[in-house]
Structure formats: C-alpha cells, structure tokens
N, C-alpha and C. Protein backbone atom coordinates (compact mmCIF):
# COMPACT_ATOMS: atom_id res chain seq x y z
N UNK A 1 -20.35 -19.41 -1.58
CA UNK A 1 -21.16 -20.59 -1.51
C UNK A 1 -22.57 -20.18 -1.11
N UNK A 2 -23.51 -20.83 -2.09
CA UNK A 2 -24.90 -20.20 -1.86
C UNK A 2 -25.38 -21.20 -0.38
N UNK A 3 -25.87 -20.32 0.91
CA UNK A 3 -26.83 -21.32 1.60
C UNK A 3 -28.21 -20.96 2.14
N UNK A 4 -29.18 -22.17 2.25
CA UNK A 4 -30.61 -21.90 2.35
C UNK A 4 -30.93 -21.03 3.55
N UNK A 5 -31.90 -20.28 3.21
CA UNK A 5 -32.38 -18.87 4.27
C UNK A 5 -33.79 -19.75 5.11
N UNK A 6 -33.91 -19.22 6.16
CA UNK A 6 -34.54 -19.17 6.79
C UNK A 6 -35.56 -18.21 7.37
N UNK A 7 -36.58 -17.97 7.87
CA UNK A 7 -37.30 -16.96 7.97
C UNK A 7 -36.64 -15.64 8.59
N UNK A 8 -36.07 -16.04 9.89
CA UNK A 8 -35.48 -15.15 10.79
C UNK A 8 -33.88 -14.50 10.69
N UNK A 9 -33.61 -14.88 9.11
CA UNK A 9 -32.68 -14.22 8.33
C UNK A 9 -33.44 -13.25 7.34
N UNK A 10 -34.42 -12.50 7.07
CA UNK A 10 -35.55 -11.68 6.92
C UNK A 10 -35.33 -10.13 7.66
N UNK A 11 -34.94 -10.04 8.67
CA UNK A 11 -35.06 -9.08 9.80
C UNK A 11 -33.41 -8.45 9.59
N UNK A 12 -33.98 -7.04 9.30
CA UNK A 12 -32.86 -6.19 9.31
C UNK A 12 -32.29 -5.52 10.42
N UNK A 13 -30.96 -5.28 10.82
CA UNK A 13 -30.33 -4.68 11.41
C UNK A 13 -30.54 -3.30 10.88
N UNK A 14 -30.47 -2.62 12.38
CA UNK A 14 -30.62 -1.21 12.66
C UNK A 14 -29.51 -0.09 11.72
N UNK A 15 -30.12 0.46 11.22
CA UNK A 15 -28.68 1.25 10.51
C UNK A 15 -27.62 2.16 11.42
N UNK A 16 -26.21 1.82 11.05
CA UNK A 16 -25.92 2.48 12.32
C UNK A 16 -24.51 2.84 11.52
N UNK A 17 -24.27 3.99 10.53
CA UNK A 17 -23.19 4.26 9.26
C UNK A 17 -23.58 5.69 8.58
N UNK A 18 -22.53 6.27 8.43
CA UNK A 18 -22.63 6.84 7.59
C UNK A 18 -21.45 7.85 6.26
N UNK A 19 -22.00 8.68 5.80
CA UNK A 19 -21.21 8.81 4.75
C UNK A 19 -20.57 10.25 4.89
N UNK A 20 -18.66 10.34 5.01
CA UNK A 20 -18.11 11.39 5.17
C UNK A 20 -17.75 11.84 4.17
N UNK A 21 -17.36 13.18 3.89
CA UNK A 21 -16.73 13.43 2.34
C UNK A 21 -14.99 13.33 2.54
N UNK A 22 -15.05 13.37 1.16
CA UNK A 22 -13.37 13.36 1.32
C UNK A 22 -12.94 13.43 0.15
N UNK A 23 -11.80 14.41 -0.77
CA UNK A 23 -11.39 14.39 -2.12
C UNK A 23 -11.67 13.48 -2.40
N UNK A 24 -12.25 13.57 -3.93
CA UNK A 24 -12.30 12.40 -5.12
C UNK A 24 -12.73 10.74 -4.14
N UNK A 25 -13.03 11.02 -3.41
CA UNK A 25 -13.03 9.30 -2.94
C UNK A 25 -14.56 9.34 -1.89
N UNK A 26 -14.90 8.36 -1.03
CA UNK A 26 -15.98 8.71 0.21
C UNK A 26 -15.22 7.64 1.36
N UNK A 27 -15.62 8.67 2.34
CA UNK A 27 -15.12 7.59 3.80
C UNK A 27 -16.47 7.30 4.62
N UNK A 28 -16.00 5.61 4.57
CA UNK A 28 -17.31 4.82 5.35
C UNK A 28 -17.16 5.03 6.62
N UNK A 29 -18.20 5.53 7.70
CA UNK A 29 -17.98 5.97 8.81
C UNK A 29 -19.18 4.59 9.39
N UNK A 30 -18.60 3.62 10.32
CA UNK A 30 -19.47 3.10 11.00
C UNK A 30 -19.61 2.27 12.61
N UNK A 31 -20.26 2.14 13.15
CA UNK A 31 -20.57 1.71 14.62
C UNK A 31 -21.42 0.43 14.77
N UNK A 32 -20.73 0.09 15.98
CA UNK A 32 -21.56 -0.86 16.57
C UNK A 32 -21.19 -1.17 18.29
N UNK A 33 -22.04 -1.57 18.93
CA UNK A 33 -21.72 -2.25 20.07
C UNK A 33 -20.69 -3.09 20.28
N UNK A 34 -20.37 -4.03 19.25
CA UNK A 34 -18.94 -4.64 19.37
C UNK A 34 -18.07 -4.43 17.91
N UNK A 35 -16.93 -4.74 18.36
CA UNK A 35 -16.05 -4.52 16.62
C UNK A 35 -16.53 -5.67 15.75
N UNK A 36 -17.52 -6.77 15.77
CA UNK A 36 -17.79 -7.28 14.54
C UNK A 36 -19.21 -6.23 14.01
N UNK A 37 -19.78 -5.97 14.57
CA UNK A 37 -21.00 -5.43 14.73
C UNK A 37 -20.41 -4.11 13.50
N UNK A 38 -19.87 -3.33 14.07
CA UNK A 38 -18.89 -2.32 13.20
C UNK A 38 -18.90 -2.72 11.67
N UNK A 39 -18.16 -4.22 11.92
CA UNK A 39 -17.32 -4.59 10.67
C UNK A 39 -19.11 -5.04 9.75
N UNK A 40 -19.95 -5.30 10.27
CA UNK A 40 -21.16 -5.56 9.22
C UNK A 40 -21.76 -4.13 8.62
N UNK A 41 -21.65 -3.28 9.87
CA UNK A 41 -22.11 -2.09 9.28
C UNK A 41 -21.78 -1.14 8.17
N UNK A 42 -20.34 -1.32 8.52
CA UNK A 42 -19.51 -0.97 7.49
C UNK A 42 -19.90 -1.59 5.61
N UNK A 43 -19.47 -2.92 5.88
CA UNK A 43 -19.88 -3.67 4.45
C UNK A 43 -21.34 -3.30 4.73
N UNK A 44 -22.60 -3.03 4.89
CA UNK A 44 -23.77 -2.54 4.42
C UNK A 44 -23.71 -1.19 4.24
N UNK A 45 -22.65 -0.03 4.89
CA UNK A 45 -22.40 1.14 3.84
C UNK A 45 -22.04 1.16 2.82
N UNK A 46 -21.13 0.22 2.55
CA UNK A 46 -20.25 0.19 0.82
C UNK A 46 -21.41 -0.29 0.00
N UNK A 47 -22.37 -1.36 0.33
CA UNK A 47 -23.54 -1.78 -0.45
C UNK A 47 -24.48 -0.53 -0.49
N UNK A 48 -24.76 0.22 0.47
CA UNK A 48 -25.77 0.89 0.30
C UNK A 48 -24.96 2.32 0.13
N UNK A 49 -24.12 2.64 -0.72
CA UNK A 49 -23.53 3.35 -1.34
C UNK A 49 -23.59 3.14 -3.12
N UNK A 50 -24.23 1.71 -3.04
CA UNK A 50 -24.10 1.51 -4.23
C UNK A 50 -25.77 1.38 -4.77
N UNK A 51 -26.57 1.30 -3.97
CA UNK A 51 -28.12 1.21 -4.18
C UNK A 51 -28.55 1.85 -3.18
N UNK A 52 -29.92 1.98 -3.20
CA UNK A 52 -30.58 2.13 -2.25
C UNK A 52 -31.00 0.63 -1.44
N UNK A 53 -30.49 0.44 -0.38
CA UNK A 53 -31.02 -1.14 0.40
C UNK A 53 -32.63 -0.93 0.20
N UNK A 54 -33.16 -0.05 0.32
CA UNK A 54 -34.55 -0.63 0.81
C UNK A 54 -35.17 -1.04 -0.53
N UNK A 55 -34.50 -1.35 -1.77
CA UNK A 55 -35.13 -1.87 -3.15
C UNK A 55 -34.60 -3.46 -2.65
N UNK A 56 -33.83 -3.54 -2.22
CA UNK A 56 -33.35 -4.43 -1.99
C UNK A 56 -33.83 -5.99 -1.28
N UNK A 57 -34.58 -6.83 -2.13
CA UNK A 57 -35.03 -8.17 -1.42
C UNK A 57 -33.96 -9.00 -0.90
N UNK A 58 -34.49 -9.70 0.61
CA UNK A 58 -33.37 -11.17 1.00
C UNK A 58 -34.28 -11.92 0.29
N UNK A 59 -33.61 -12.69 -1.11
CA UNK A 59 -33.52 -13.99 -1.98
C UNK A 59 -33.12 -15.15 -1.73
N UNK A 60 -31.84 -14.48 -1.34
CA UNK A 60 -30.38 -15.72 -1.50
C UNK A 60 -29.64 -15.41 -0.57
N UNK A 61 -28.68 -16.20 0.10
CA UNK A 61 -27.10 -16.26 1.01
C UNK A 61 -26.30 -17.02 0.61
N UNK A 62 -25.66 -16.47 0.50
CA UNK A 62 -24.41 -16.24 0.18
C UNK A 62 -22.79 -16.42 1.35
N UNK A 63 -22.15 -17.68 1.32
CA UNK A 63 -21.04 -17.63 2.70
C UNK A 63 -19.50 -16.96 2.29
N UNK A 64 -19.06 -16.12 2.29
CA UNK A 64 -17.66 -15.59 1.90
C UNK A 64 -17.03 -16.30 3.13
N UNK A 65 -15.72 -16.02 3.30
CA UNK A 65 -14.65 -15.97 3.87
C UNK A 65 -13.22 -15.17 3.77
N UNK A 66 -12.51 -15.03 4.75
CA UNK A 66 -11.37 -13.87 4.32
C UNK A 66 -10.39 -15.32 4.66
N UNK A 67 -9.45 -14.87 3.78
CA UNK A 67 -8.24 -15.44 4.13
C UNK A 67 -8.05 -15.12 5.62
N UNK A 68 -6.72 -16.05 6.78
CA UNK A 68 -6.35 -15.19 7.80
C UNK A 68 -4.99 -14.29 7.74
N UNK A 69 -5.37 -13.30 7.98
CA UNK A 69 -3.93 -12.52 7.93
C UNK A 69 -3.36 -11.72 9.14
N UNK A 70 -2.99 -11.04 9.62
CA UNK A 70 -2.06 -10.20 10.75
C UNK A 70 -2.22 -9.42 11.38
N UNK A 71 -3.75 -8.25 10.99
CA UNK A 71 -3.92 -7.50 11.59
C UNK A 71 -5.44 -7.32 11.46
N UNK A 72 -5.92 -6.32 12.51
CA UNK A 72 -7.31 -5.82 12.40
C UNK A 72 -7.71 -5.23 10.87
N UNK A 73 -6.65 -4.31 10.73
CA UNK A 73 -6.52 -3.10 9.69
C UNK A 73 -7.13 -4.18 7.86
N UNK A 74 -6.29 -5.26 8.26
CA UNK A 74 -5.61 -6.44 6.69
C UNK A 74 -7.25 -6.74 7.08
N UNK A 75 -7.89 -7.19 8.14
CA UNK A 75 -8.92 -8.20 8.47
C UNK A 75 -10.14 -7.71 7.36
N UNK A 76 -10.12 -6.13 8.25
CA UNK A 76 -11.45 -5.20 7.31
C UNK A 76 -11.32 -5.20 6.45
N UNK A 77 -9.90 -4.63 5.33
CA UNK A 77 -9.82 -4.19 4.08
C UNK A 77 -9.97 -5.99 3.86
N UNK A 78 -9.61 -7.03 3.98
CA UNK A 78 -10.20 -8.15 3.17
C UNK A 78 -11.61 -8.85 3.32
N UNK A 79 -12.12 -7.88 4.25
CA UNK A 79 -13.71 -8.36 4.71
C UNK A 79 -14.30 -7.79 3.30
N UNK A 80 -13.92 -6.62 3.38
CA UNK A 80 -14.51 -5.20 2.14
C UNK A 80 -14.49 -5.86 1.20
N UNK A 81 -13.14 -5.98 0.91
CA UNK A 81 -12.93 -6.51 -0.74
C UNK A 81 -13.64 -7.70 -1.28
N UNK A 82 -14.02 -9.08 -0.42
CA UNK A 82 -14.20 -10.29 -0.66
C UNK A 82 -15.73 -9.77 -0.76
N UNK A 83 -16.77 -8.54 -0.29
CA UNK A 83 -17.80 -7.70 -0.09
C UNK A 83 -18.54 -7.62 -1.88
N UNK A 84 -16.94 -6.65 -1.91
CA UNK A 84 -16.76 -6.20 -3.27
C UNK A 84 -17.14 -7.34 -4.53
N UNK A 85 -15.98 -8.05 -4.27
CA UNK A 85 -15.96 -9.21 -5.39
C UNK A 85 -17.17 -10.12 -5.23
N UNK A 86 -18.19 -9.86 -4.48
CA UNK A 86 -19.19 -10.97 -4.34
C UNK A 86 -20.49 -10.08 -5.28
N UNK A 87 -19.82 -8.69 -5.25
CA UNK A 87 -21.48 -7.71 -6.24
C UNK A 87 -20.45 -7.45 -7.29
N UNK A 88 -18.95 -7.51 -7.80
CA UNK A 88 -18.51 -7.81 -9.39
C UNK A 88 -18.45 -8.72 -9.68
N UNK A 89 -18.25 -9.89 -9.16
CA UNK A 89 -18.46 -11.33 -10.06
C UNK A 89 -19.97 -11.91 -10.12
N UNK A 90 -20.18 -12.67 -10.99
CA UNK A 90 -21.64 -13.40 -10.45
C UNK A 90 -21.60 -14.03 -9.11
N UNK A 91 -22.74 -13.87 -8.43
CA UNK A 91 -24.25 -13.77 -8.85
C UNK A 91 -23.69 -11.99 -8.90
N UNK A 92 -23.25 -11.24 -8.68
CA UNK A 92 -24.00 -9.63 -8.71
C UNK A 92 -24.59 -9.67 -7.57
N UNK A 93 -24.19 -9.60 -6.34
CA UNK A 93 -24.76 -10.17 -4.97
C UNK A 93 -24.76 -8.50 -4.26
N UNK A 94 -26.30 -7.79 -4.26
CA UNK A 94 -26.13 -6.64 -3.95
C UNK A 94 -27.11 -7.31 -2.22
N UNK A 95 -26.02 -6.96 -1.15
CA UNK A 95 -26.32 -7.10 0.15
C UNK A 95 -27.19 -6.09 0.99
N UNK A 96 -28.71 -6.83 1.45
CA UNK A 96 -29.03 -5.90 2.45
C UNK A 96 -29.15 -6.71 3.66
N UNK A 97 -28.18 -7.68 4.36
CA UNK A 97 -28.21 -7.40 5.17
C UNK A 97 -26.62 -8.59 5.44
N UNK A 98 -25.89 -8.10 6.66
CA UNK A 98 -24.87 -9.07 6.82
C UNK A 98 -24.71 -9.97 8.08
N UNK A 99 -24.29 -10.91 7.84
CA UNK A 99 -24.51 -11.76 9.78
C UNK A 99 -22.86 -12.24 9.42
N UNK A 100 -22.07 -11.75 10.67
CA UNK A 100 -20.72 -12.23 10.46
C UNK A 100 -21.03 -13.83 11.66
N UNK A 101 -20.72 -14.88 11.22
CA UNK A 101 -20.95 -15.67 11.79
C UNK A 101 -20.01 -16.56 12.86
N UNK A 102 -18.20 -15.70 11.90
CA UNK A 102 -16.54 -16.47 12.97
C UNK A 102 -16.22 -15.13 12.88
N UNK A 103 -16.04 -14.21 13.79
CA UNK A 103 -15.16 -12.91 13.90
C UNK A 103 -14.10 -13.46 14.79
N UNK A 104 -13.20 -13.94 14.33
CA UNK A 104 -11.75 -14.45 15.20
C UNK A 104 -10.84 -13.03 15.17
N UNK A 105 -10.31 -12.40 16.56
CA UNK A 105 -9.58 -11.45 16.54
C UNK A 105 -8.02 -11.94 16.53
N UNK A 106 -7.99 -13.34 16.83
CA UNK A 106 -6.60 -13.80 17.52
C UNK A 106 -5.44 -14.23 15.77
N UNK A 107 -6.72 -14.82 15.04
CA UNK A 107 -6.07 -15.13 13.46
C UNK A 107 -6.69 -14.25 12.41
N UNK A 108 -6.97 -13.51 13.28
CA UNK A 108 -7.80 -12.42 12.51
C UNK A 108 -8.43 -12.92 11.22
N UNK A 109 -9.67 -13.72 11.11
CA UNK A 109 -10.12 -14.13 10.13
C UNK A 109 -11.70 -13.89 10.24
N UNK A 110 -12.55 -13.70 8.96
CA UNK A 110 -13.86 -13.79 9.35
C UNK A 110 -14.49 -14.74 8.31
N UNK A 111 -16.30 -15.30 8.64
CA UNK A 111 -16.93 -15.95 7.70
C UNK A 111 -18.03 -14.84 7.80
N UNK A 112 -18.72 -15.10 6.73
CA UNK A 112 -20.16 -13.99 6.95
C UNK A 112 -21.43 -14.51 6.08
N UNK A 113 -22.31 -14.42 6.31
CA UNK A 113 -23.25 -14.94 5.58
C UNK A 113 -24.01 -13.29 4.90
N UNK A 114 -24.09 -13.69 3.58
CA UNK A 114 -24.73 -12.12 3.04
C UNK A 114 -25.88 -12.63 2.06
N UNK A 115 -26.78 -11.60 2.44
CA UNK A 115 -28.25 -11.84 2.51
C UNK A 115 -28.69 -10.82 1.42
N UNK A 116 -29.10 -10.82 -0.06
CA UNK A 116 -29.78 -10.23 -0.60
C UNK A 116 -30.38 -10.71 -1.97
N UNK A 117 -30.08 -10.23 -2.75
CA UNK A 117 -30.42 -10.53 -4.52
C UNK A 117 -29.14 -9.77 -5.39
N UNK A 118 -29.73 -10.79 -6.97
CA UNK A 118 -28.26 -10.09 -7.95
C UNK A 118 -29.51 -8.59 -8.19
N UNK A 119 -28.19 -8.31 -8.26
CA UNK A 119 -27.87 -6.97 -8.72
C UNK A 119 -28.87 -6.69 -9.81
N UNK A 120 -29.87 -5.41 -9.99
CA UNK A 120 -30.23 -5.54 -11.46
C UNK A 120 -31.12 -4.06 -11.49
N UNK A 121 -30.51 -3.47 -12.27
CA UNK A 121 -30.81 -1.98 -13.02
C UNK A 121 -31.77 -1.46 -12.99
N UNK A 122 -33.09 -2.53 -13.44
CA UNK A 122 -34.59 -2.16 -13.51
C UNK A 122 -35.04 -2.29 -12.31
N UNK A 123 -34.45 -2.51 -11.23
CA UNK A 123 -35.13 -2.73 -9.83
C UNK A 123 -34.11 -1.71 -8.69
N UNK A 124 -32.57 -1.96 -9.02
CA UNK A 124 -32.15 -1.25 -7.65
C UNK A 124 -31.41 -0.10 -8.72
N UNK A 125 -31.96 1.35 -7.71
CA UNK A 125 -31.08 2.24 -8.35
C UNK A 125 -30.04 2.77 -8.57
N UNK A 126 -29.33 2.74 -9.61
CA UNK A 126 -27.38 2.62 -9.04
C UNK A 126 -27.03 3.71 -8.99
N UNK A 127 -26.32 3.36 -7.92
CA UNK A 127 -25.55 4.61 -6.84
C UNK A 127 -24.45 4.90 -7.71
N UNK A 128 -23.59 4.86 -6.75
CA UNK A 128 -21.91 5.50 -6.94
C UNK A 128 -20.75 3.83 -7.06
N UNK A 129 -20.65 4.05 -8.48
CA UNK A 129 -19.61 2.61 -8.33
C UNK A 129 -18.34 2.73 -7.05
N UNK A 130 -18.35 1.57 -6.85
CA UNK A 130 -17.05 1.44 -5.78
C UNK A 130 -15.70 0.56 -6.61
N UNK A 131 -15.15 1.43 -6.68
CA UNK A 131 -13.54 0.55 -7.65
C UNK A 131 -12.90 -0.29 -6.85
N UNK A 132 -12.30 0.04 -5.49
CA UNK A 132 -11.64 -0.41 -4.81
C UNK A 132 -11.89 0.06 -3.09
N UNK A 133 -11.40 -0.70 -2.14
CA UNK A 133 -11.19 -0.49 -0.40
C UNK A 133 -9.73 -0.04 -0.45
N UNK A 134 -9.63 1.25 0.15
CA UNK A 134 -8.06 1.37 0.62
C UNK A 134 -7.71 1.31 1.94
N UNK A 135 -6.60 1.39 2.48
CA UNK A 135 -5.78 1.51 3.95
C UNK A 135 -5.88 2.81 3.86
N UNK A 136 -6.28 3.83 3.11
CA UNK A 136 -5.73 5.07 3.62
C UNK A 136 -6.72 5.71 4.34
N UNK A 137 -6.00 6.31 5.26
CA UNK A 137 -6.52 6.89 6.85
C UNK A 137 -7.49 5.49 7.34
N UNK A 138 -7.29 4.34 7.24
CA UNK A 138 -8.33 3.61 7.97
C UNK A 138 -7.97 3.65 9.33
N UNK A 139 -9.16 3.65 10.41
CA UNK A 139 -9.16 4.05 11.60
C UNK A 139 -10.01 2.30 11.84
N UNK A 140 -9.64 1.82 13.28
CA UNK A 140 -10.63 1.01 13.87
C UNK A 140 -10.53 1.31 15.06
N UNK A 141 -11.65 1.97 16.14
CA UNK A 141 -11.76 2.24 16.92
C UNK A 141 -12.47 0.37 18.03
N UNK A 142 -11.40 0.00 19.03
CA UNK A 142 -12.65 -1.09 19.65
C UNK A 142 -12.79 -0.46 21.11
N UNK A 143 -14.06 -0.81 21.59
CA UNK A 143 -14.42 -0.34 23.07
C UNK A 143 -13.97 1.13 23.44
N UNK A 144 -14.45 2.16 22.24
CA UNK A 144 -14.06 3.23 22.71
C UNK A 144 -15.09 4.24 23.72
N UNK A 145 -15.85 3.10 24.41
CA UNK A 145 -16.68 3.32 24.80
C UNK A 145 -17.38 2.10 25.38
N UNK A 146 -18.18 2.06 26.22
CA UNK A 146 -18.95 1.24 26.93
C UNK A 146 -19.76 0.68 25.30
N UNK A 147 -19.73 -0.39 24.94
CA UNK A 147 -21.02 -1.07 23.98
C UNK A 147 -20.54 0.02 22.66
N UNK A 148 -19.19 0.27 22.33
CA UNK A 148 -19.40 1.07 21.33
C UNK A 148 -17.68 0.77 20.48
N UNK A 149 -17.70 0.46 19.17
CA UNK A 149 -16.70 0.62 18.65
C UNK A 149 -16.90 1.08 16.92
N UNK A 150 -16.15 1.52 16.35
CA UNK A 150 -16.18 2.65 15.05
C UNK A 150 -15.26 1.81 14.29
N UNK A 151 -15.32 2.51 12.97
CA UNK A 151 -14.84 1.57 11.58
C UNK A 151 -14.51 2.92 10.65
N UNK A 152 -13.43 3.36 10.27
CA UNK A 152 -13.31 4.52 9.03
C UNK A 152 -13.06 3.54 8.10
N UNK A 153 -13.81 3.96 7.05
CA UNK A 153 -12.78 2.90 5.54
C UNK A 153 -12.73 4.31 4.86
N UNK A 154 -12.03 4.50 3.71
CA UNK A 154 -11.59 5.50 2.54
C UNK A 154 -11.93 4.33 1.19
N UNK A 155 -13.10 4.30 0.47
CA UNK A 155 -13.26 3.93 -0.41
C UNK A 155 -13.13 4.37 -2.27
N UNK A 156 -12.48 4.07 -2.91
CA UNK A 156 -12.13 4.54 -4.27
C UNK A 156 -13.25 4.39 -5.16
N UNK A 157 -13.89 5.55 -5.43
CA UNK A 157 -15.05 5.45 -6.38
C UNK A 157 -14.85 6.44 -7.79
C-alpha cells in the first residue's frame, strides 16, 4: 500500500551490514542496537546488493506486512521475502531506506514502511539478482551485547 512521505522520511540511516562470501550464494551480515534495527539493516543489504543505494531517490512508500508466524527465524525470512516481492512485482520498489514501524516479538509479526523509487536500468546500476531468502545457516543474534544485536541471512543469487 502506497503512503504519503513526509520530509523527515528523507534522512538515511547509518549503514551498519555487510557482505560475507559463501559457495554459489552471499550471506547478509547485519547489526543494530536493537533486533528490529538489525532486521532493517538487513533488508537494506539485500536491496543494496542489488543496486547501488546511493542512485537511489525517496519518491514513494510503500507499507508491507508479514503474515504472523512462530518464530524469530519464520519472522526475518518473511520480512526478506515480502522485501523481495515488493522490487519483483510492480511498482519494482528498489528500497533506500526502511522504518519498521510494529516489530511484535510475542506474534512475531512486522509492518514496515519502505522508502524509495521503481526500479529502473538507466538510473540504478544492477547488481547481483537475488532469487530467493533461505533458512540456511540463519543466525539471529539479540542483546549480544550492550545496544547490539546481529542478523546472518544466506541469500540465493
């Protein structure tokens, strides 16, 4: 669901991700101060795996939602995917920046508002397609640390 932006949806979050190798595939490595914080960083690695963000204008927002399901592990891989399906279906919604707005740990469900423009060839340069989010080796680290929790994804490219 498209909704209207405001100025102070403009302002990017700090990059705080990065990219591990791993046979035939890449693992999203990412952080934040809290585990939603994580979970945005993460979905702005899989996007900026696929472009470069900084071609990247806030246009439009965009509200997803995950189904609720059972675990932390189900929460991410359907944060990712619903990520996914928002830059393969129209609009082509290539994200630079994410605001999770319900991170519920108890029904494990999230909403998120995603902030960028469609997708388009002559402007953002394409990266590495992403096919699919897997479970394999996914790690979620929370409070492994004072102000600090981690995110592994194994992505199929």
């Amino acid at each position: 669901m498209e909704v209207p932006l405001d100025s102070q949806e403009q302002e990017i979050p700090e990059i705080k991700y990065e990219y591990l190798d791993h046979t035939a595939d890449v693992q999203l490595h990412a952080w934040g101060e809290t585990l939603k914080e994580a979970f945005e960083q993460c979905g702005m690695a899989m996007f900026g795996y696929m472009t470069e963000l900084p071609t990247v204008d806030i246009k439009t927002c965009y509200e997803i939602k995950t189904e609720p399901t059972d675990d932390l592990e189900n929460l991410l891989f359907r944060f990712l995917d619903e990520l996914l399906f928002l830059f393969s279906a129209e609009p082509f919604l290539i994200c630079k920046k994410l605001e999770i707005t319900k991170f519920d740990t108890e029904n494990f469900y999230i909403e998120c508002r995603c902030y960028g423009e469609e997708f388009d060839l002559s402007k953002h340069p394409q990266g590495t397609e992403v096919k699919a989010i897997t479970y394999s080796a996914m790690k979620i680290y929370q409070n492994i640390e004072p102000n600090r929790s981690e995110v592994f994804v194994i992505i199929d490219i």
